[in-house]
N, C-alpha and C. Protein backbone atom coordinates (compact mmCIF):
# COMPACT_ATOMS: atom_id res chain seq x y z
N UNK A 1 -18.50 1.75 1.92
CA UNK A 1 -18.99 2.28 0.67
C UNK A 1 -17.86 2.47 -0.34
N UNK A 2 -16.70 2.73 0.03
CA UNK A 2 -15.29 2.69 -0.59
C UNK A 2 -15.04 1.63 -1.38
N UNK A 3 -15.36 0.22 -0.83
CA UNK A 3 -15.42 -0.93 -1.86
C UNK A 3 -16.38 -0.98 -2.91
N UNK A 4 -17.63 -0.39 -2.75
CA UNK A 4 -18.60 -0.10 -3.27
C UNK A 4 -18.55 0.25 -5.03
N UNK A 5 -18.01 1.45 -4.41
CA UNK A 5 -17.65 2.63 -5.23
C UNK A 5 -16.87 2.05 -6.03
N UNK A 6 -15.47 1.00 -5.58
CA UNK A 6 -14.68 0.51 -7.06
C UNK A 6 -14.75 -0.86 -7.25
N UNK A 7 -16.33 -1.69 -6.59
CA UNK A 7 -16.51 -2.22 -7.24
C UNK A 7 -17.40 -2.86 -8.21
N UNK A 8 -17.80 -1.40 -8.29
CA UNK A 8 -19.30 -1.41 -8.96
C UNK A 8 -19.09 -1.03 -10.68
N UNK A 9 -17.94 -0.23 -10.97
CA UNK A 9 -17.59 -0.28 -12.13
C UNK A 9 -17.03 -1.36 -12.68
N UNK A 10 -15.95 -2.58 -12.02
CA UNK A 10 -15.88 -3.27 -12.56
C UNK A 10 -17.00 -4.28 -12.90
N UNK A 11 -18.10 -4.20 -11.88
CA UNK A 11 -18.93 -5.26 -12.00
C UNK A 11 -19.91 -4.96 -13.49
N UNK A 12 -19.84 -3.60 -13.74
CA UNK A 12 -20.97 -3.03 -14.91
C UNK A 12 -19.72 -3.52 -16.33
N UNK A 13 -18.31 -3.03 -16.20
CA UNK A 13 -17.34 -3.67 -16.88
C UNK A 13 -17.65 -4.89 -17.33
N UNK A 14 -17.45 -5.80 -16.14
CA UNK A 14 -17.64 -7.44 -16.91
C UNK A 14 -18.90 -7.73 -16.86
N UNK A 15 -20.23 -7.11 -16.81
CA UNK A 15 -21.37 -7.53 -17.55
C UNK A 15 -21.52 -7.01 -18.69
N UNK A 16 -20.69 -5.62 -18.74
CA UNK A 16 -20.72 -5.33 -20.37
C UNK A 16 -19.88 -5.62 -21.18
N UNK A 17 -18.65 -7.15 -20.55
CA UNK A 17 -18.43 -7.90 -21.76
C UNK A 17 -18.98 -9.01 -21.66
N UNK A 18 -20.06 -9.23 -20.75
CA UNK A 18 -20.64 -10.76 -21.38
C UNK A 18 -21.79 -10.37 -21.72
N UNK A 19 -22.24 -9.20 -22.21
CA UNK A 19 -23.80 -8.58 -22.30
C UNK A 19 -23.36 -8.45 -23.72
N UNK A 20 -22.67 -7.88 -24.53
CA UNK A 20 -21.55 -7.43 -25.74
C UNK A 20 -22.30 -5.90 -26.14
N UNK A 21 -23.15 -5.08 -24.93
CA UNK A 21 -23.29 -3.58 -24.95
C UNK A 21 -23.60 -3.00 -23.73
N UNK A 22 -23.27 -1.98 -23.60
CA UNK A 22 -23.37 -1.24 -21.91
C UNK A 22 -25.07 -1.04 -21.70
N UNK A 23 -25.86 -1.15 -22.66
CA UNK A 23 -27.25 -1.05 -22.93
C UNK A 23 -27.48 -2.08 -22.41
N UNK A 24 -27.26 -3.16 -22.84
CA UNK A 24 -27.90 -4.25 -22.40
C UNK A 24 -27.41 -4.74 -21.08
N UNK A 25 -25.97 -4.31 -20.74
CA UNK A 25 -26.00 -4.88 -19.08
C UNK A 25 -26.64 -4.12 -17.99
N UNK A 26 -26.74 -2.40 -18.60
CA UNK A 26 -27.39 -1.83 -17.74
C UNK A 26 -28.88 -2.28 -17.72
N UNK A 27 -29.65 -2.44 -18.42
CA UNK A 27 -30.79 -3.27 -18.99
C UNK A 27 -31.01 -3.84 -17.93
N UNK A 28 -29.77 -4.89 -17.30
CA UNK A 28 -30.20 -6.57 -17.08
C UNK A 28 -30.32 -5.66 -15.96
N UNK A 29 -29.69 -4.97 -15.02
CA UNK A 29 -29.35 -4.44 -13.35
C UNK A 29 -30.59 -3.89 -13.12
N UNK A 30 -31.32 -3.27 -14.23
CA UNK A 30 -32.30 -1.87 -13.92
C UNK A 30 -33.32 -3.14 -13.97
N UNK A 31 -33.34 -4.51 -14.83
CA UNK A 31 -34.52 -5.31 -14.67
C UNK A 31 -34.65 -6.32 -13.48
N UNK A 32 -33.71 -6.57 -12.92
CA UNK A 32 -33.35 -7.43 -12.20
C UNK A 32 -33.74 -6.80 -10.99
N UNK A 33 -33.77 -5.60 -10.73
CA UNK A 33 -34.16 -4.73 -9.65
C UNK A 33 -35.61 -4.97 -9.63
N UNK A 34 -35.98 -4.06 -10.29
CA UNK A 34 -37.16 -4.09 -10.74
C UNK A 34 -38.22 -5.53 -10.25
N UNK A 35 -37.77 -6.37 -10.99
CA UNK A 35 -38.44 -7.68 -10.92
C UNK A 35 -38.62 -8.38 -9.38
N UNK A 36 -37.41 -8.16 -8.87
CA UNK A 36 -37.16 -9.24 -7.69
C UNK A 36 -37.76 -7.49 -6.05
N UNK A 37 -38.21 -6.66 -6.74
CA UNK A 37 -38.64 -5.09 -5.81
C UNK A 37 -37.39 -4.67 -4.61
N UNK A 38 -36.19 -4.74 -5.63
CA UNK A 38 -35.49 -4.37 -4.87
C UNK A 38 -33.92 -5.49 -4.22
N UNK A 39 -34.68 -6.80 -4.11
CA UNK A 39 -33.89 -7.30 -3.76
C UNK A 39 -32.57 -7.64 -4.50
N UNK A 40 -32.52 -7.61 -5.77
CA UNK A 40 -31.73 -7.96 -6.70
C UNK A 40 -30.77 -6.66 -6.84
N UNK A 41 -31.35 -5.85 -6.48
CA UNK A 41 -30.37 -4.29 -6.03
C UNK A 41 -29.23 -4.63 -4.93
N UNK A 42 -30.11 -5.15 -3.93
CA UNK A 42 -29.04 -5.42 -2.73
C UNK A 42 -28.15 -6.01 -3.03
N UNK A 43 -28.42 -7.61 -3.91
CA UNK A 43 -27.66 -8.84 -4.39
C UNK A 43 -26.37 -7.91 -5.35
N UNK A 44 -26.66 -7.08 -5.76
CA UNK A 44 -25.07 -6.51 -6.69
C UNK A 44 -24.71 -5.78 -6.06
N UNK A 45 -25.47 -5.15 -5.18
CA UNK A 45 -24.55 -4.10 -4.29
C UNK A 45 -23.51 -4.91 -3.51
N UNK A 46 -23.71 -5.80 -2.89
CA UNK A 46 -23.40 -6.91 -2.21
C UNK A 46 -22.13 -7.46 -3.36
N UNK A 47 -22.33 -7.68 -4.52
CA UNK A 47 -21.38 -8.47 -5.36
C UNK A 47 -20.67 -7.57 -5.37
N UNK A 48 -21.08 -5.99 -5.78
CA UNK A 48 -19.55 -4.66 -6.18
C UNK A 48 -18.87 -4.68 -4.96
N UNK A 49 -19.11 -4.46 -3.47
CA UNK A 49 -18.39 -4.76 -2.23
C UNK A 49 -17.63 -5.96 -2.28
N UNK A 50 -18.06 -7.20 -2.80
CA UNK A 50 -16.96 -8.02 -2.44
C UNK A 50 -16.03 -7.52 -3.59
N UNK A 51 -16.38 -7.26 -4.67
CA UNK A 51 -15.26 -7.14 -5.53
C UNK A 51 -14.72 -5.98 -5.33
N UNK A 52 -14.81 -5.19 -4.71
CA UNK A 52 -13.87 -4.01 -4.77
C UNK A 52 -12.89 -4.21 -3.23
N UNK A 53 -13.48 -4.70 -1.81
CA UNK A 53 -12.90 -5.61 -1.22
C UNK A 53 -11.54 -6.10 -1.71
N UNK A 54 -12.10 -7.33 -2.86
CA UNK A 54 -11.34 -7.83 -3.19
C UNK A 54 -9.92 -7.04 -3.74
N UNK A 55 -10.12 -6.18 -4.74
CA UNK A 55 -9.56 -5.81 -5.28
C UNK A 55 -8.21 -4.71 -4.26
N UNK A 56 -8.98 -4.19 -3.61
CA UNK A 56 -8.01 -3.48 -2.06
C UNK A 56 -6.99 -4.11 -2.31
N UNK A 57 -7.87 -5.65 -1.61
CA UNK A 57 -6.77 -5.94 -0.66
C UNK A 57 -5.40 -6.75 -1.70
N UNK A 58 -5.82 -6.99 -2.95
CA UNK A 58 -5.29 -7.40 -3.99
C UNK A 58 -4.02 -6.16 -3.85
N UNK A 59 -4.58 -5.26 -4.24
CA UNK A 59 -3.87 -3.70 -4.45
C UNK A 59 -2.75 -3.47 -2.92
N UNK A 60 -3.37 -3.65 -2.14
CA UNK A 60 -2.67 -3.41 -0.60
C UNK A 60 -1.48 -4.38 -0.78
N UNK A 61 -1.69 -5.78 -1.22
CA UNK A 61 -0.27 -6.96 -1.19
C UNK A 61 0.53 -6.56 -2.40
N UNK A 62 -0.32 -5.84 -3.33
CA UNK A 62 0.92 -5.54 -4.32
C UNK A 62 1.90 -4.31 -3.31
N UNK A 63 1.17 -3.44 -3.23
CA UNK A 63 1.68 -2.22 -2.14
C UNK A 63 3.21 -2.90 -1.53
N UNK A 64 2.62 -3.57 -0.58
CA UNK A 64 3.31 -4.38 0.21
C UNK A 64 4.47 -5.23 -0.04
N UNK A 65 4.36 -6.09 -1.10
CA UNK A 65 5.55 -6.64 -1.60
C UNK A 65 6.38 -5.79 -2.46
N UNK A 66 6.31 -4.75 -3.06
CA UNK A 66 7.09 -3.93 -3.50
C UNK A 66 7.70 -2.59 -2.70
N UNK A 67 6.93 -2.62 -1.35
CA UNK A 67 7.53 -1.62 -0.14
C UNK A 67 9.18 -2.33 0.32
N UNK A 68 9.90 -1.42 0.69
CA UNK A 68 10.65 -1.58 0.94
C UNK A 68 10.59 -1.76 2.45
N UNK A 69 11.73 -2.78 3.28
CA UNK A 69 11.82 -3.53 4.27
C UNK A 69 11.91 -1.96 4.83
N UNK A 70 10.77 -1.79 6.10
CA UNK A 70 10.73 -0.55 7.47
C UNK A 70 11.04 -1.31 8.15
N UNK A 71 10.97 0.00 9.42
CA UNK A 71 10.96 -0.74 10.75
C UNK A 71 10.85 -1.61 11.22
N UNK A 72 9.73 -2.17 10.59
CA UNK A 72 9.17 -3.80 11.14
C UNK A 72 9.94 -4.56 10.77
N UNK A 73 10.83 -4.55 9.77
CA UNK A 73 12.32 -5.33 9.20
C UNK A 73 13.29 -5.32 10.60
N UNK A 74 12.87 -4.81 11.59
CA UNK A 74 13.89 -4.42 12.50
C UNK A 74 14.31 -5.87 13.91
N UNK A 75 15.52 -5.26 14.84
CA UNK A 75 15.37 -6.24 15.63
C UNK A 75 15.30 -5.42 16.89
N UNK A 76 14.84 -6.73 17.89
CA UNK A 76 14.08 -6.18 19.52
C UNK A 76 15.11 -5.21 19.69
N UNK A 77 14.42 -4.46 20.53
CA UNK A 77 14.99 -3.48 22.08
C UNK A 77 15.22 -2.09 20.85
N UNK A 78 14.97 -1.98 19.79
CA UNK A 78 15.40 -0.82 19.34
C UNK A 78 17.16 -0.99 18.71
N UNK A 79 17.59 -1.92 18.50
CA UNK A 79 19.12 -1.77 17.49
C UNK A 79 18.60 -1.97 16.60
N UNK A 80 20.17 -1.60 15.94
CA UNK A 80 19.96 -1.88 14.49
C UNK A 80 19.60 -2.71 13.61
N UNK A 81 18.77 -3.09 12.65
CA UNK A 81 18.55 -4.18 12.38
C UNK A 81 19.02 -3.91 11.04
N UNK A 82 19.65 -5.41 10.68
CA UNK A 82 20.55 -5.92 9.61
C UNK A 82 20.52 -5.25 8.52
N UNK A 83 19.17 -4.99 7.97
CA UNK A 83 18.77 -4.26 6.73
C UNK A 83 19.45 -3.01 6.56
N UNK A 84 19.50 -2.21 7.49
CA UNK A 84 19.74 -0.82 7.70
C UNK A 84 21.20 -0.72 7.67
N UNK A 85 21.99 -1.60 8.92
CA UNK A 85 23.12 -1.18 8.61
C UNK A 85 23.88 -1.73 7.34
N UNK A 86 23.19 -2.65 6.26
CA UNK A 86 23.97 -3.21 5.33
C UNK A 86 23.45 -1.74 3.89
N UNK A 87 22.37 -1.41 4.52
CA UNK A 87 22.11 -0.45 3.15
C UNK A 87 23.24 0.97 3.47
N UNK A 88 23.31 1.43 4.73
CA UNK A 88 24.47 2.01 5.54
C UNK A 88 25.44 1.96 4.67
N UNK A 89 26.26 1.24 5.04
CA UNK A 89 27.45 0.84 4.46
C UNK A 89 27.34 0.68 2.94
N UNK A 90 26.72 0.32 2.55
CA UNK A 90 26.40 0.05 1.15
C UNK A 90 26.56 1.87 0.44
N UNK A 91 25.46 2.27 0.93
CA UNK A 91 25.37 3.77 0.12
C UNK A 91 26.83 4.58 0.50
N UNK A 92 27.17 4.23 1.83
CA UNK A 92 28.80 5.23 2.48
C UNK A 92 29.87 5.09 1.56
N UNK A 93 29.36 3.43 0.68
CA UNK A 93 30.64 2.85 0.21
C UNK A 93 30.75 3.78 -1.19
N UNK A 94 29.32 3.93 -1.81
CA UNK A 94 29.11 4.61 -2.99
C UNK A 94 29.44 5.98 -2.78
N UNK A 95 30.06 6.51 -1.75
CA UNK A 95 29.94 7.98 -1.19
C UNK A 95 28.66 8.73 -1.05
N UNK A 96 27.79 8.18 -0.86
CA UNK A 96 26.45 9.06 -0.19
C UNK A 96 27.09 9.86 0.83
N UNK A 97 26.26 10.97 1.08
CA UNK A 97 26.53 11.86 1.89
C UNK A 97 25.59 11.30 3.23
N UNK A 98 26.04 11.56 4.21
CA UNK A 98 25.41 11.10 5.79
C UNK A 98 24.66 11.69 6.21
N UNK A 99 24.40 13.38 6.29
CA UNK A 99 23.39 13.58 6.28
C UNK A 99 22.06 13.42 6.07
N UNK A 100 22.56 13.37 4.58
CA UNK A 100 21.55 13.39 3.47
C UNK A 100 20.73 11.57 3.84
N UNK A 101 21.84 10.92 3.56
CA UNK A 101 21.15 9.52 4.35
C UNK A 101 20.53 9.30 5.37
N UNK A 102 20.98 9.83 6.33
CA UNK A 102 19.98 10.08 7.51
C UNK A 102 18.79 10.74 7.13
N UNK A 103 18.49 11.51 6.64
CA UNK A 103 16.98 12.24 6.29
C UNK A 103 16.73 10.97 6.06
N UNK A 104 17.31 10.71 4.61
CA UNK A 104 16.38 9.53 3.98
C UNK A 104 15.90 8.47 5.05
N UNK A 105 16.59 7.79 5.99
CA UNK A 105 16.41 7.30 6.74
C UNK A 105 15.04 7.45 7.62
N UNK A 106 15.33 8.29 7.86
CA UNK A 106 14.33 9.13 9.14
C UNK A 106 12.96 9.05 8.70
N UNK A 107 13.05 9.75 7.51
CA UNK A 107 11.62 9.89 6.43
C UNK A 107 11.19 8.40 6.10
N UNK A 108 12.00 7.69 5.92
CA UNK A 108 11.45 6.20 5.85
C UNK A 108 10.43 5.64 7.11
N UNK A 109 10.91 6.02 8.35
CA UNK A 109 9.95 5.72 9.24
C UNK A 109 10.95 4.97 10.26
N UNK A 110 12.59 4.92 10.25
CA UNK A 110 13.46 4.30 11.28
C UNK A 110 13.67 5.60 12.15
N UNK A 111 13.74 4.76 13.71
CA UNK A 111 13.84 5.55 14.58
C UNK A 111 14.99 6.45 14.28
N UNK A 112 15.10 7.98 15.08
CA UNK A 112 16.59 8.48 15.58
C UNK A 112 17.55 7.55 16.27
N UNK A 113 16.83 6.65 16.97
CA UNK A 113 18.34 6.21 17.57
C UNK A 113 18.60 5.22 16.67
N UNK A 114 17.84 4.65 15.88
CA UNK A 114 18.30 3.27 15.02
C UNK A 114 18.91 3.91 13.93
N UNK A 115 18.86 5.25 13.44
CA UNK A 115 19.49 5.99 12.55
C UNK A 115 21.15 6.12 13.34
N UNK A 116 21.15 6.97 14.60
CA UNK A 116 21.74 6.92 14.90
C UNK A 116 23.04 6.06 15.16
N UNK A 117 22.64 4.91 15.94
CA UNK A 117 23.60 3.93 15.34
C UNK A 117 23.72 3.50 14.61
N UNK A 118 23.40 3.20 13.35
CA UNK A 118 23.54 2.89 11.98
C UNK A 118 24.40 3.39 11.25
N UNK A 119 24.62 4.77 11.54
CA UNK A 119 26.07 5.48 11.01
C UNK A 119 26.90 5.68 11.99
N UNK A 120 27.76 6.18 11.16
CA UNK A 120 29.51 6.16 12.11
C UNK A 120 29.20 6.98 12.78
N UNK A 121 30.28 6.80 13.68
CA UNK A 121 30.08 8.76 14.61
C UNK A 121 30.74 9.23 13.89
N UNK A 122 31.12 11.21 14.22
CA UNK A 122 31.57 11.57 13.66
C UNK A 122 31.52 12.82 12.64
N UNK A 123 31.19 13.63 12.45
CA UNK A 123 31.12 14.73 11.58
C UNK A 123 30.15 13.82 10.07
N UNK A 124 28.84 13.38 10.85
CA UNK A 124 28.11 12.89 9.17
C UNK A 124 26.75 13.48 10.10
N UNK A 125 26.36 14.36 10.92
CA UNK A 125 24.96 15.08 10.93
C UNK A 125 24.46 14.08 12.40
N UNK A 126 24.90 12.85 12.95
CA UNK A 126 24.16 11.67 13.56
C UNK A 126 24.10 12.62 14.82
N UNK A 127 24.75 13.36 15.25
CA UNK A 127 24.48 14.06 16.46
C UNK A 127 23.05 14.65 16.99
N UNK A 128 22.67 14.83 15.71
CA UNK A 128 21.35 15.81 15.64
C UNK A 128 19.89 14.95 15.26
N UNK A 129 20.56 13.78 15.15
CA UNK A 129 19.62 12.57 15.02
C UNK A 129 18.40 13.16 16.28
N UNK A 130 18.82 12.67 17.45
CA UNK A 130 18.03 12.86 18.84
C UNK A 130 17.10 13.98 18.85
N UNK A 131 17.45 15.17 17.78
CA UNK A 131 16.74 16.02 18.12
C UNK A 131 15.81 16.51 17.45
């Protein structure tokens, strides 16, 4: 019903720009019902689902290509994977603080231990990774 729901406004949207008034596309839905006893109800309910469907999953790949590389960026057995330790080094180089990177880390959704090795040892918080 979630697809439903957003895609039933667009569908009243683009009949009320090829209708050229919200009167008249609502018009056509309330006659079209009417006429066919119902079935022509189902037939747009049916059209707002695919289009809001559509639109998800449209919305989900934008999501997606603008997410930044997680876990799943990662390599087997649990090391580090490439991404991580180059952003690592990258932010250490800018002087980020290690701690503070590690949260960030963590909160991203990479394991403690892939956090863990990812930074130096050493007085930057990684001890407390595990716990």
């Amino acid at each position: 019903m979630r697809d439903a729901a957003l895609g039933l406004p667009v569908l009243v949207l683009v009949l009320t720009l090829v209708m050229k008034s919200p009167a008249d596309a609502l018009f056509m839905l309330v006659v079209s019902m009417v006429c066919t006893l119902g079935i022509g109800g189902l037939l747009w309910l049916a059209l707002s689902v695919l289009i809001g469907w559509s639109l998800r999953l449209l919305w989900q790949a934008f999501r997606g290509a603008r997410r930044p590389p997680g876990p799943s960026a990662g390599s087997a057995g649990g090391g580090v994977p490439v991404v991580v330790s180059r952003y690592v080094e990258g932010r250490l180089g800018q002087g980020a603080d290690p701690d503070r990177l590690r949260r960030d880390l963590l909160r991203q959704g990479w394991s403690p231990s892939q956090v863990a090795a990812a930074l130096p040892p050493g007085g930057d918080g990684a001890e407390g990774v595990a716990g």
